[in-house]
Every structure is written in C-alpha cells, then in structure tokens.
Protein backbone atom coordinates (compact mmCIF):
# COMPACT_ATOMS: atom_id res chain seq x y z
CA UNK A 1 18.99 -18.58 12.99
CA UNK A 2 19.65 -19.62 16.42
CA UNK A 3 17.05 -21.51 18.35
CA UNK A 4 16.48 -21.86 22.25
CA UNK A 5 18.67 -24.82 22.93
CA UNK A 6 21.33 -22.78 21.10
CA UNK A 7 20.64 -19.94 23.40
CA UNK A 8 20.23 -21.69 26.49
CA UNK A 9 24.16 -23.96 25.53
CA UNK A 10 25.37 -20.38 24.98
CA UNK A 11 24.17 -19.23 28.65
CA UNK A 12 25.72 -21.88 30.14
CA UNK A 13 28.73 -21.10 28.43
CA UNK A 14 28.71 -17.43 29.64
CA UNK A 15 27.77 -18.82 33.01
CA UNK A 16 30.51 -22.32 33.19
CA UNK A 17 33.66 -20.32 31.95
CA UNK A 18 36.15 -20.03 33.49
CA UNK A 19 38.69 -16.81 33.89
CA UNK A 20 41.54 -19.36 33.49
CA UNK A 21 39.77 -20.50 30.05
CA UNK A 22 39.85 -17.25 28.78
CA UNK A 23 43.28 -16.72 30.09
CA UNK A 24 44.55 -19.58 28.16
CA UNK A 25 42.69 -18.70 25.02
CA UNK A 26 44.48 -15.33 25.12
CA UNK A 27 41.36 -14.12 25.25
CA UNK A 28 41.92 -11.34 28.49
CA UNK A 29 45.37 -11.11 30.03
CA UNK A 30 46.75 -13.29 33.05
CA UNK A 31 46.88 -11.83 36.28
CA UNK A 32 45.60 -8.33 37.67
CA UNK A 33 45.92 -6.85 33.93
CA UNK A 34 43.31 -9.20 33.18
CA UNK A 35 40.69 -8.29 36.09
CA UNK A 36 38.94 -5.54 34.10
CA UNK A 37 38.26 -7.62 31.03
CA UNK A 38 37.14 -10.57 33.66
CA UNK A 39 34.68 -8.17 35.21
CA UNK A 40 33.27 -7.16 32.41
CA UNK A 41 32.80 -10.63 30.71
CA UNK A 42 30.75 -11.67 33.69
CA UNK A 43 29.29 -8.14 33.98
CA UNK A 44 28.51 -6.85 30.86
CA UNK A 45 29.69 -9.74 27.85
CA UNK A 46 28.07 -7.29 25.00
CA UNK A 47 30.39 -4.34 25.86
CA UNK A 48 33.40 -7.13 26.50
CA UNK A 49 32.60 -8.37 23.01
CA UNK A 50 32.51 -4.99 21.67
CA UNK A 51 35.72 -3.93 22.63
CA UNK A 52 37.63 -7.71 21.88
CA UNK A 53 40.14 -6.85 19.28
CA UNK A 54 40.03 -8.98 15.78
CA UNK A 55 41.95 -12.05 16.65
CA UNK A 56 40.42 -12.24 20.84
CA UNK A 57 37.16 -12.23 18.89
CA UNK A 58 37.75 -14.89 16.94
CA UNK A 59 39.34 -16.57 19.44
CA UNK A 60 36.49 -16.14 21.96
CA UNK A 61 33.76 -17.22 18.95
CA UNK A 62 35.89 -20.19 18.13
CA UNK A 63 35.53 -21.39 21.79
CA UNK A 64 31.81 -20.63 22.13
CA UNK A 65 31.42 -22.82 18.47
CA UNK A 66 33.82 -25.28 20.34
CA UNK A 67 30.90 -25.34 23.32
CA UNK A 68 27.98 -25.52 21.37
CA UNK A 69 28.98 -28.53 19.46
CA UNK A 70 30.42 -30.15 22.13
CA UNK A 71 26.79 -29.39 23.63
CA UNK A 72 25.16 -30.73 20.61
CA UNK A 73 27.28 -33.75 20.50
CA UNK A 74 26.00 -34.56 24.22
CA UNK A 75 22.73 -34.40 23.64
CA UNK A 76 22.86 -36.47 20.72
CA UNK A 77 25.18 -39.12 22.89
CA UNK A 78 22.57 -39.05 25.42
CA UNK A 79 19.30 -39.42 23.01
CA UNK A 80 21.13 -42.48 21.18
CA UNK A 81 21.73 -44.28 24.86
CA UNK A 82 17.87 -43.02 25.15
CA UNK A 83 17.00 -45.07 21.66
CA UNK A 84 18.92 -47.91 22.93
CA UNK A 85 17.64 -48.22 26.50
CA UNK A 86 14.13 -47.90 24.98
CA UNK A 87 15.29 -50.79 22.40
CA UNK A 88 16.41 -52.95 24.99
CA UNK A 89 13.34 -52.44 27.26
C-alpha cells in the first residue's frame, strides 16, 4: 500500500527528473530521438509508462525505488538530528 509521503516523494520525482537522468538510465533515447518520449514523461507519465518496453520499465521503476529510499533515508537523517537537537536542548 502506498501512503501520502510515498506519493508526494514520487511527485517530486516526476517533477525533479531530469531528461539527462533518463537519458543515462537508457530510459528514452539521447538527442532529438528522445524528444517524444521526454514530452510525454512530463506530459502524460501513465501513457509513457504504458508504452516503456520490459527492461526501460524496470529500469525507470528501479530509479523511482532508488528515489524513494533515498527520500526515506533523508527524512530519517533529518528526524535523528531532530532527536538529538531536542536531546541536547
């Protein structure tokens, strides 16, 4: 089950990546081959992830897993330096 935090890190994701992310991930195509897939990633990410071969799609769900924990992992970073500020106080 995914809960709001989960859905709000994934947002950001759709919103903070980047075209040369994707690129790199060999997720769309470099260059002008790539501008329809960018457009419809930032236009229309359900039909992009419909039409994502096999491997893309697991490469594009293996860097939105890679996000979310790295999300996760922040917001535990930040609530132990919370803990310890509070500690310290």
């Amino acid at each position: 089950m995914i809960t709001a935090t989960q859905l709000r890190d994934f947002a950001y994701f759709l919103s903070n990546t980047s075209r040369w992310e994707l690129e790199k991930a060999g997720i769309i195509a470099p260059g002008p081959s790539g501008d329809t897939a960018w457009k419809r990633f930032n236009n229309d990410f359900d039909v992009f992830a419909i039409k994502l071969p096999g491997e893309k799609l697991t490469a594009l769900t293996d860097m939105i897993n890679g996000y979310l924990q790295v999300s996760e992992h922040s917001r535990e970073q930040a609530a132990n330096a919370n803990r310890r500020v509070g500690a310290a106080s």
